[in-house]
Protein backbone atom coordinates (compact mmCIF):
# COMPACT_ATOMS: atom_id res chain seq x y z
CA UNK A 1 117.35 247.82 -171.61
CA UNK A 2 120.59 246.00 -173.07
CA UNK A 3 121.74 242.63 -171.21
CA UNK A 4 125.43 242.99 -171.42
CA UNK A 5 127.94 245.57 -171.39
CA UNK A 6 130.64 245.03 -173.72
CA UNK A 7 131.10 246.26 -177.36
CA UNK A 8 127.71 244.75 -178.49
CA UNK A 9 126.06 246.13 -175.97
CA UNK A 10 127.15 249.68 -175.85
CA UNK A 11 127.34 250.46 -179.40
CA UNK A 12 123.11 248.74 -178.92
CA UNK A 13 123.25 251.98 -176.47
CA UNK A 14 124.61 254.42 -178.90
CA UNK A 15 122.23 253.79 -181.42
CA UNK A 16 118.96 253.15 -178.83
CA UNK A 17 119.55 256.68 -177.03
CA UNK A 18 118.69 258.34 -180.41
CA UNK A 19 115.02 257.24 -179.57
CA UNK A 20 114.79 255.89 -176.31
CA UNK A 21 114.52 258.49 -173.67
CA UNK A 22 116.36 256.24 -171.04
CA UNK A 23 118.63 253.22 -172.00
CA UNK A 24 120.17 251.07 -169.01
CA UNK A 25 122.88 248.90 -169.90
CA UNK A 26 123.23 245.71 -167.52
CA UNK A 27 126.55 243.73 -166.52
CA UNK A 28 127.83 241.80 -163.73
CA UNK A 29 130.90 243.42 -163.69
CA UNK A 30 132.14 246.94 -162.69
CA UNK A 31 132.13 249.26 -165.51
CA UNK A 32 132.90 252.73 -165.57
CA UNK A 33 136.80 252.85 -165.62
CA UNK A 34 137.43 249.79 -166.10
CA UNK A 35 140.72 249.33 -168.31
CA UNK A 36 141.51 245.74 -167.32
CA UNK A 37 140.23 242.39 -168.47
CA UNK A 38 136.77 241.48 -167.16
CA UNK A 39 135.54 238.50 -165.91
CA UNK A 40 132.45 238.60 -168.69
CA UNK A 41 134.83 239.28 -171.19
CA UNK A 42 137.26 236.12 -170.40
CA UNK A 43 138.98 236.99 -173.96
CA UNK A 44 139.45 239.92 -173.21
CA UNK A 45 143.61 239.98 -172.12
CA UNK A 46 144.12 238.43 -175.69
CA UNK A 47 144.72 240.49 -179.00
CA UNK A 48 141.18 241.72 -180.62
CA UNK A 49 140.86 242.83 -184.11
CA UNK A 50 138.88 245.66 -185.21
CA UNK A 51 138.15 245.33 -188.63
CA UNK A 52 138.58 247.83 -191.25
CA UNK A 53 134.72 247.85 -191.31
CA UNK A 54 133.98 247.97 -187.70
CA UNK A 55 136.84 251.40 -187.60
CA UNK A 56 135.08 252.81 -189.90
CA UNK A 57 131.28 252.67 -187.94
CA UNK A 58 133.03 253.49 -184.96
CA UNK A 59 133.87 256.98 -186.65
CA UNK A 60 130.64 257.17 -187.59
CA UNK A 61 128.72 256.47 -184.58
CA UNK A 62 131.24 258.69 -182.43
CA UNK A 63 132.92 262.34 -184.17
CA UNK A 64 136.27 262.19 -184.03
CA UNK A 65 136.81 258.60 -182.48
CA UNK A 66 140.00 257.43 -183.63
CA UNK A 67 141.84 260.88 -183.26
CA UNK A 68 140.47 260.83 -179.61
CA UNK A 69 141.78 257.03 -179.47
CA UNK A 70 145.01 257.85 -180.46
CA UNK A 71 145.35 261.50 -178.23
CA UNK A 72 144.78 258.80 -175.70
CA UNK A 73 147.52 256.40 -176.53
CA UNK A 74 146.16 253.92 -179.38
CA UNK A 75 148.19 253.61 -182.33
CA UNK A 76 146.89 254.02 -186.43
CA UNK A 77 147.67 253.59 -189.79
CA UNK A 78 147.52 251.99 -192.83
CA UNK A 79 146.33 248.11 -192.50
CA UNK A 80 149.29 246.70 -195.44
CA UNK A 81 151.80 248.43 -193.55
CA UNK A 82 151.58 245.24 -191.09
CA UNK A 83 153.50 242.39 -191.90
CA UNK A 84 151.26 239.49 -193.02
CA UNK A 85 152.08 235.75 -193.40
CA UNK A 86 149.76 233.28 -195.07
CA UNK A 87 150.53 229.83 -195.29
CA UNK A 88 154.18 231.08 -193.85
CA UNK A 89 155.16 233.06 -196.78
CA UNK A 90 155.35 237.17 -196.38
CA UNK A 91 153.09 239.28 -198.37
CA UNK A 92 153.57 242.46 -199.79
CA UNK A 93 152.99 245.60 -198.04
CA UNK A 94 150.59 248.21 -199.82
CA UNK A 95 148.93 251.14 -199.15
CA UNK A 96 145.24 249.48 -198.76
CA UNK A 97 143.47 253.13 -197.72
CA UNK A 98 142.30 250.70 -195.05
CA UNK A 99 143.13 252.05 -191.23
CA UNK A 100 143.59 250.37 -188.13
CA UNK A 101 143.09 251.26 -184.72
CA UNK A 102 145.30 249.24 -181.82
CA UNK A 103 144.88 248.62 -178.65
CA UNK A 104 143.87 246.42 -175.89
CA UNK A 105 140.15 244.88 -175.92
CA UNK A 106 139.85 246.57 -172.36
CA UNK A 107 141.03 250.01 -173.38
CA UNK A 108 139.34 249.92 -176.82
CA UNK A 109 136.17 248.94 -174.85
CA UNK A 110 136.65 251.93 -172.39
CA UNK A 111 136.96 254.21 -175.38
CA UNK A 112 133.30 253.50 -176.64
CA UNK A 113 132.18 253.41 -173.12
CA UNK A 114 133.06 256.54 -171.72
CA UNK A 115 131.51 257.91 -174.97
CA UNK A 116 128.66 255.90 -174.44
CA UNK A 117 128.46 257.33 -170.95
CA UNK A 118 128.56 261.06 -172.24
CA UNK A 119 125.10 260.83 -173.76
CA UNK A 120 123.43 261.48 -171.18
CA UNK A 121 120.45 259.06 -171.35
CA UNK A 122 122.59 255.99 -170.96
CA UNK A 123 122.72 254.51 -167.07
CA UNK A 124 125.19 251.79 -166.48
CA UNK A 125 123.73 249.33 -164.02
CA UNK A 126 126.81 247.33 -162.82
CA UNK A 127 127.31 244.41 -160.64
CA UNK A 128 124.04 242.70 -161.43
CA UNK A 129 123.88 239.35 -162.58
CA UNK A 130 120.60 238.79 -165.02
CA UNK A 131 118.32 235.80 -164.09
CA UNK A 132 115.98 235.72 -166.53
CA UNK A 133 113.46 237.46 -168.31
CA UNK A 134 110.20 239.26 -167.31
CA UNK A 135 106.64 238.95 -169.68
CA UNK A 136 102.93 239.94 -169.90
CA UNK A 137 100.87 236.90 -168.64
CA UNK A 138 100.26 235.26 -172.31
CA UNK A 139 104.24 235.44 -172.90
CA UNK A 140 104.01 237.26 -175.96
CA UNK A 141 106.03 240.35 -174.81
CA UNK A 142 109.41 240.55 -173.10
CA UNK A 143 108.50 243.49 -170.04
CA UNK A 144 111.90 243.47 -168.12
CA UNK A 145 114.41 241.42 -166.66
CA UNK A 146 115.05 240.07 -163.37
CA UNK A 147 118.62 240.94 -161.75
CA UNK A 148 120.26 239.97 -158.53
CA UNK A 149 122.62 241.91 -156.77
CA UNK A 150 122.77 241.36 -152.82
CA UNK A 151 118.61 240.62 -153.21
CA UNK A 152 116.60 239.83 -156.82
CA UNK A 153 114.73 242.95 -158.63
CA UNK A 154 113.02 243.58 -161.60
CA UNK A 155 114.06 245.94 -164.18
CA UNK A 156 111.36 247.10 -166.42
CA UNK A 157 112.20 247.64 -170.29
CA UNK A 158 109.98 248.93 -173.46
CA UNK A 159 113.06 246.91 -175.74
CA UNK A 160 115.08 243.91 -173.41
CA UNK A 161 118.16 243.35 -176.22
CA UNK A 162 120.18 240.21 -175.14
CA UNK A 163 123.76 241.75 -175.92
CA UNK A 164 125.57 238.69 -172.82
CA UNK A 165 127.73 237.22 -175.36
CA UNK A 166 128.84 233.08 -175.74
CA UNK A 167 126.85 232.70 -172.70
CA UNK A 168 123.23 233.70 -173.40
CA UNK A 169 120.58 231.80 -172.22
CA UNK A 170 118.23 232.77 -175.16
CA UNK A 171 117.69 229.38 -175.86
CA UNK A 172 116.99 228.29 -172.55
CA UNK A 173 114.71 231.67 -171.63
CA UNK A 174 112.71 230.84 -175.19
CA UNK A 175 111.87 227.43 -174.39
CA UNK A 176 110.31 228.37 -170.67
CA UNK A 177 108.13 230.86 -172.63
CA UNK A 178 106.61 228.13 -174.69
CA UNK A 179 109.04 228.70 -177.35
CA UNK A 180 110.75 227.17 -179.45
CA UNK A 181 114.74 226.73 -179.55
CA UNK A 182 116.49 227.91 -182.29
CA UNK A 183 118.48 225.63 -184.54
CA UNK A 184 122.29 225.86 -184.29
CA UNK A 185 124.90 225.66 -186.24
CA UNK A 186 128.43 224.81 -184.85
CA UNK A 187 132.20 224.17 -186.22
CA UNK A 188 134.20 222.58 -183.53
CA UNK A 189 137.86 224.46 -184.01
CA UNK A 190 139.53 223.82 -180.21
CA UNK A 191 140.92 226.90 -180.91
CA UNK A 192 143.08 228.56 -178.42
CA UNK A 193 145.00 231.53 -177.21
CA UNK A 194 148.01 232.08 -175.15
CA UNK A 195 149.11 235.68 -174.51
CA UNK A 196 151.97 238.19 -173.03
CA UNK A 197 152.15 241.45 -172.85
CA UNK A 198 156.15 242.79 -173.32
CA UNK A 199 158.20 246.14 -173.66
CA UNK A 200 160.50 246.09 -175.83
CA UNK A 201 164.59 247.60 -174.86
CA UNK A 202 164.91 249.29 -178.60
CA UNK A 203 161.64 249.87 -181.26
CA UNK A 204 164.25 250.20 -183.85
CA UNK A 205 163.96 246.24 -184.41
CA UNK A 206 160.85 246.33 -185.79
CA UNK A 207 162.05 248.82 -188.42
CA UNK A 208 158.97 250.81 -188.15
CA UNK A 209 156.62 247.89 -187.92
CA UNK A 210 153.59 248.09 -185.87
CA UNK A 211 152.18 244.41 -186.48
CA UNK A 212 153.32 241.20 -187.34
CA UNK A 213 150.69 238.29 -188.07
CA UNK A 214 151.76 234.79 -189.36
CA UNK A 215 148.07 233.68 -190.00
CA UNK A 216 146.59 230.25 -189.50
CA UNK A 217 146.30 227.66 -192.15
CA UNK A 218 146.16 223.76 -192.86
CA UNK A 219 150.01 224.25 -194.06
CA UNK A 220 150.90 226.48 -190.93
CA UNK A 221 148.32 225.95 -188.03
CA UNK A 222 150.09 227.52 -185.55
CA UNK A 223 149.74 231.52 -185.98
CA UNK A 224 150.47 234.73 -184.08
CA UNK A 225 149.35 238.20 -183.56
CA UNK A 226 152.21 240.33 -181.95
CA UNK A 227 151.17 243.98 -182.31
CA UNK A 228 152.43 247.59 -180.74
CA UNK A 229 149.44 248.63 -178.07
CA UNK A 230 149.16 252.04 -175.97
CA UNK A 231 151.70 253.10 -174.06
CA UNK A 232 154.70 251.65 -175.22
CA UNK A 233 153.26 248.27 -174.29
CA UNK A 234 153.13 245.42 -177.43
CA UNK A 235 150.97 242.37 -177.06
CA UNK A 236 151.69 238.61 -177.99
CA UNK A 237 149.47 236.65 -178.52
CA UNK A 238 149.83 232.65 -180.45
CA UNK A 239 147.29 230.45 -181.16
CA UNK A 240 146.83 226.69 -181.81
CA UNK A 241 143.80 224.63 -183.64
CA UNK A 242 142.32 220.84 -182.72
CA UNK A 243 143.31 221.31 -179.24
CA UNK A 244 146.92 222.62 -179.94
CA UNK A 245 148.10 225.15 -177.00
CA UNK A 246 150.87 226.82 -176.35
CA UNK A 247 152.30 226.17 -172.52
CA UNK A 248 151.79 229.02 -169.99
CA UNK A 249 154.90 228.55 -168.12
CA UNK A 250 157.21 231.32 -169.58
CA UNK A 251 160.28 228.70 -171.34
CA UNK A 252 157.65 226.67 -173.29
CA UNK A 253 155.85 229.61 -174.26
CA UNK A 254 158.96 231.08 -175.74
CA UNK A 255 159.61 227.90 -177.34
CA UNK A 256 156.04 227.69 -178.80
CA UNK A 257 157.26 230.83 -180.24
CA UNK A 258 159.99 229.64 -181.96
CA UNK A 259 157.84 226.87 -183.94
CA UNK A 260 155.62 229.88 -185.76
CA UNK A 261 157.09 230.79 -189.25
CA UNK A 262 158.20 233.96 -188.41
CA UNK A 263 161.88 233.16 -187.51
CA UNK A 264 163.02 236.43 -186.00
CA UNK A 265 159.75 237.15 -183.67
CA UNK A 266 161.10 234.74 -181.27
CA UNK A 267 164.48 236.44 -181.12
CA UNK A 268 162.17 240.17 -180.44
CA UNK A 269 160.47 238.05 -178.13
CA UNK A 270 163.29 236.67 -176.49
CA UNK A 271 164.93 240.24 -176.00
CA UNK A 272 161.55 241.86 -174.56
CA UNK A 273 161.25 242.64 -171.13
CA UNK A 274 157.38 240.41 -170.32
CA UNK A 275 154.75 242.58 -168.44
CA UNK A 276 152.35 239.66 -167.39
CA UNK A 277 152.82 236.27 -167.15
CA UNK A 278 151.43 233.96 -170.27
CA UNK A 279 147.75 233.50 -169.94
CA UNK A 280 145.53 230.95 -171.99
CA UNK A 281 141.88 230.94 -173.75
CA UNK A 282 140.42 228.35 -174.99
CA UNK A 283 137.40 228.74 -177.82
CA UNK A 284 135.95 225.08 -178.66
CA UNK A 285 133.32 226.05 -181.05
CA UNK A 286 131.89 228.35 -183.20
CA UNK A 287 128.22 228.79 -182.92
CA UNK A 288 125.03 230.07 -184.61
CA UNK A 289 122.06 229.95 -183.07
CA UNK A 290 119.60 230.58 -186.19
CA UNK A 291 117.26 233.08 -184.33
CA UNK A 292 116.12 234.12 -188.05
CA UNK A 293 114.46 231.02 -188.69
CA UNK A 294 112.11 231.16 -186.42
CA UNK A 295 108.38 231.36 -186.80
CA UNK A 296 107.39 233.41 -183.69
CA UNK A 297 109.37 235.41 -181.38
CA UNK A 298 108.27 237.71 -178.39
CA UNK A 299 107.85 240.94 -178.77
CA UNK A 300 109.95 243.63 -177.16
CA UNK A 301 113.37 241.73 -177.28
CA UNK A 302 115.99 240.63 -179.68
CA UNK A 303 119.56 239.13 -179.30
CA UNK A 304 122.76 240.20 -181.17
CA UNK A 305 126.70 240.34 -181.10
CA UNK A 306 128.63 237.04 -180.01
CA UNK A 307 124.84 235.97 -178.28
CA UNK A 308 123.78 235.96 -182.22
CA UNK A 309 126.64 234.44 -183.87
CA UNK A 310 129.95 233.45 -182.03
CA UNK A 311 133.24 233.42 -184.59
CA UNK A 312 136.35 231.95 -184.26
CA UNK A 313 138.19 234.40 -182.59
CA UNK A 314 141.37 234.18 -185.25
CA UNK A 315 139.44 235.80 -187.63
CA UNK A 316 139.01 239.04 -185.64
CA UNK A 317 135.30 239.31 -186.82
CA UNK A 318 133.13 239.92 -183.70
CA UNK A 319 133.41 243.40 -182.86
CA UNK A 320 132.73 244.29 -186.12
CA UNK A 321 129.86 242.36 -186.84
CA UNK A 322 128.41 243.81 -183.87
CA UNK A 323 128.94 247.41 -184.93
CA UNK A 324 127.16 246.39 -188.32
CA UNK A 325 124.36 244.80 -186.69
CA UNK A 326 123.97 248.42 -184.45
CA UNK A 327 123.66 249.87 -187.26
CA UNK A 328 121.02 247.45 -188.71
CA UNK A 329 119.19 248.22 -185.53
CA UNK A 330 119.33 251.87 -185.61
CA UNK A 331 117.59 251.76 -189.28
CA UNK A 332 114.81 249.46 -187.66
CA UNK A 333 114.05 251.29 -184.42
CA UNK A 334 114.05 254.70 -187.20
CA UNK A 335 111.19 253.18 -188.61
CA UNK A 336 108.70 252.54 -186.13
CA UNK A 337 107.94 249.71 -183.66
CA UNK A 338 110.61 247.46 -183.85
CA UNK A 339 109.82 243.51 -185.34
CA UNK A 340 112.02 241.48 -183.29
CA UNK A 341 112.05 238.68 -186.20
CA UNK A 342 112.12 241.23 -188.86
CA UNK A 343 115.15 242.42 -186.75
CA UNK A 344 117.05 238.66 -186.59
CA UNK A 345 116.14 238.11 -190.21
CA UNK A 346 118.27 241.44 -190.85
CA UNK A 347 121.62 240.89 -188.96
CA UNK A 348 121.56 237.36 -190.06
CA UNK A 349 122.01 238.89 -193.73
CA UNK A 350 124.95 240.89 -191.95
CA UNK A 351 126.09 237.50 -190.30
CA UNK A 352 125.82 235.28 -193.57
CA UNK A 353 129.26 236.46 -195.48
CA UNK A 354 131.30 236.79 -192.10
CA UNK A 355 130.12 233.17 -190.75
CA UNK A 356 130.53 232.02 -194.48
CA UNK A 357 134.19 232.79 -194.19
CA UNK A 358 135.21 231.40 -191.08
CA UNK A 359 133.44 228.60 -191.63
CA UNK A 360 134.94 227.52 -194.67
CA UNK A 361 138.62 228.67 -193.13
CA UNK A 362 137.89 226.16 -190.26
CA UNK A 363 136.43 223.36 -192.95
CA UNK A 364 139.86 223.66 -194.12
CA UNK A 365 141.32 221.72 -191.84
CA UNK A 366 141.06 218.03 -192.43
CA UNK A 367 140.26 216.91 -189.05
CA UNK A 368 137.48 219.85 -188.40
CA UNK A 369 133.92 217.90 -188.41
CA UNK A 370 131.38 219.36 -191.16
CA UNK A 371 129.74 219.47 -194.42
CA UNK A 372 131.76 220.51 -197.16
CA UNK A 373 129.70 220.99 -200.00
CA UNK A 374 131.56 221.34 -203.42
CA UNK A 375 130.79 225.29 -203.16
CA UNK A 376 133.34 225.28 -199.67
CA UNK A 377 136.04 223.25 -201.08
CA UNK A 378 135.80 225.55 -204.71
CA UNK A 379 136.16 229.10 -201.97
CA UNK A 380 138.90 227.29 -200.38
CA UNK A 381 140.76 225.91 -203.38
CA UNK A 382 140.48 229.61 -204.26
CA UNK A 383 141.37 231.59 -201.47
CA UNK A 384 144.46 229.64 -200.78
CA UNK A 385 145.46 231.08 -204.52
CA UNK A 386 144.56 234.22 -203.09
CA UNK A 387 146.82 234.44 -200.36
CA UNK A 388 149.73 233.10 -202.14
CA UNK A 389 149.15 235.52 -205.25
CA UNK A 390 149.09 238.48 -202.14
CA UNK A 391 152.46 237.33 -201.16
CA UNK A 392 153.32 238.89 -204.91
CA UNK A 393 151.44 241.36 -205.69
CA UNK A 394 150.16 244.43 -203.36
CA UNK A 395 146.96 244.80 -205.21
CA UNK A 396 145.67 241.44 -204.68
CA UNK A 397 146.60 242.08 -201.02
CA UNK A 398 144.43 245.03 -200.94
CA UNK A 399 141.44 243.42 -202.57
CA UNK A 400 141.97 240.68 -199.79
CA UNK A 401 142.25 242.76 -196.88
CA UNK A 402 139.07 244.73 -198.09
CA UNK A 403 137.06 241.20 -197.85
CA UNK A 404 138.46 240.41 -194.55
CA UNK A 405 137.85 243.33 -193.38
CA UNK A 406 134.07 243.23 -194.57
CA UNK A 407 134.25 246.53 -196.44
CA UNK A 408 134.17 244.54 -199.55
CA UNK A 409 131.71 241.05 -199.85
CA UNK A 410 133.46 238.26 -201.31
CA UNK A 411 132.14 238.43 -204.44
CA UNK A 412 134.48 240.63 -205.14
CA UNK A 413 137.69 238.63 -205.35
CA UNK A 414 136.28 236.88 -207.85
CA UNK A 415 135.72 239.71 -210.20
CA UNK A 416 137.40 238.77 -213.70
CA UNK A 417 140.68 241.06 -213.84
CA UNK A 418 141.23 240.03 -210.25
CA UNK A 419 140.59 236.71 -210.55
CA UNK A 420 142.70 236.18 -213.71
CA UNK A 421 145.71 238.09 -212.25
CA UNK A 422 145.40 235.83 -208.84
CA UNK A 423 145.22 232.67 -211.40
CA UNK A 424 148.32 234.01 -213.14
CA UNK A 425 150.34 234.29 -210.00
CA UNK A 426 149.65 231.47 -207.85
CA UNK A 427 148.43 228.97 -211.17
């Protein structure tokens, strides 16, 4: 049984219904058809990333995903045909061997789920709100969940998998079995998102562009994503740090706009015709509770995707990680009886280079509250070289967008001919 029905939980579902004979995925919303922003997915109206990574286990997990995604109205192609900004300066555009997939969180979501759906073994139980958990009488074994709809039932489960998101109560379900609460780890970023969907009168300004993304940094806080989505539609969506937003009401949006260093998006945006009205999200923290540190666990459950680890949402890592961590589960359910802290010591080896990354981006900024051991500032010192050398040379872009996209671990930008060419270009 999987406690949430967004990406983490039905890719948990893909993999599970190669063993289970019956998977039921929970959520309190409606989803079969759903191609609209949820009310458990309150992100969900503003651009998502799928990571080269994450694209490529989705065409694993599902044959012939992405050319079913695009007969179906998302878009494709190579990821350094986007226009990138770091630190406000343009990088060059390469051919990374990387692909994307676009469009809307909803819509991407409905992809995988009406996929999911087609198994066969999978039962969507929608509209249920989960109260807790269910256990034998010493509490050492998750047995169900208890759901309310109009009245409270039980829903029995051989594997409970928390999958709810931000919002799990984990913690708080752990400590009224007797055990304990995990540590956590947390970077306060006040990050937030303000987003419009637009059509645009004539495609022909973007010269062929599908993407343009002025990314975050101490130099340039204020970033954007504006990207071409199905159907003719392209999404907008600008983000602030330390509790910078951009206005909702449609003139100081458009003057937000016109503070990012991207000079001519804000005379696109200024041409579009807006579909929706500006709409705002606001992420204060990241957070990782450190389920892999524990000394006892119950068996029969496990928690994973945002209810694991939850990133800054600028860095586009969730749905990715989530996919990884599927497949991390498929391997351990192949093997036998599944270890639920054998389980959380495994995704948290997926988790460490992802979280590593953000959280060093985030320590970055003066004013964000953390350690910063000599090892963080050294990464950041470097990776600021990296970017700049990127805006020079489409190679060193590559190599970048390969780490980002968590094809390639980090280790590899530091790899001697890269590292000496990035040192020659940026000094």
């Amino acid at each position: 049984m999987i406690l949430g029905g967004s990406m983490a939980g039905l890719l948990a579902a893909r993999v599970l219904a190669e063993t289970f004979t019956e998977v039921l995925v929970v959520d309190r919303d409606k989803l079969v058809g759903a191609v609209a922003p949820r009310r458990g997915v309150p992100q969900g109206a503003h651009v998502h990333g799928l990571l080269a990574r994450g694209h490529q286990i989705l065409d694993e997990l599902f044959d012939g995903f992405t050319d079913d995604a695009v007969a179906a109205g998302a878009l494709t192609g190579d990821l350094g045909e986007h226009r990138w900004f770091f630190a406000g300066h343009e990088a060059r555009k390469a051919v990374t061997g990387m692909r994307y997939l676009s469009a809307t969180r909803p819509v991407l979501e409905s992809f995988v789920r009406s996929r999911v759906a087609a198994l066969g073994n999978v039962t969507f139980v929608e509209r249920h709100d989960v109260v807790g958990l269910t256990s034998t009488a010493d509490r050492t074994r998750i047995t169900g969940a208890r759901v309310h709809a109009d009245t409270e039932t039980t829903l029995d489960g051989d594997l409970v998998v928390d999958a709810t998101g931000r919002g799990s109560r984990t913690p708080v379900w752990l400590a009224e079995l007797g055990y304990t609460r995990p540590a956590e780890e947390r970077i306060k970023i006040d990050f937030s998102y303000t987003t419009r969907l637009y059509r645009l009168p004539d495609e022909s300004v973007m010269d062929g562009v599908k993407s343009v993304n002025p990314l975050p940094s101490p130099a340039t806080p204020r970033s954007a994503f504006f990207s071409a989505m199905e159907h003719g539609k392209w999404v907008l969506s600008v983000g602030g740090v330390l509790g910078d937003r951009a206005p909702t009401d449609p003139d100081g949006f458009l003057e937000y706009v016109k503070t990012l260093p991207v000079p001519d998006l804000h005379r696109v945006i200024a041409e579009a015709e807006p579909l929706t009205e500006p709409v705002s999200f606001r992420f204060p923290a990241s957070v990782r509770p450190r389920y892999d540190t524990l000394t006892s666990f119950p068996d029969g459950f496990i928690v994973l995707g945002d209810a694991a680890c939850s990133f800054n949402p600028v860095y586009g890592q969730g749905m990715t990680v989530a996919a990884m961590e599927a497949l991390v589960l498929r391997e351990h359910v192949r093997r036998g009886p599944l270890e639920p802290l054998a389980f959380q010591r495994a995704i948290a080896e997926v988790i460490d280079a992802p979280w590593g990354t953000a959280a060093a981006g985030d320590l970055a900024y003066p004013e964000v509250v953390g350690n910063r051991p000599e090892e963080v500032l050294r990464m950041n010192d470097y990776m600021a070289k990296v970017m700049a050398a990127a805006c020079q040379d489409p190679d060193v872009l590559t190599a970048f967008m390969r780490v980002a996209g968590l094809v390639d671990p980090p280790s590899t930008l530091m790899e001697p001919d890269l590292r000496d060419r990035v040192l020659q270009l940026a000094g």
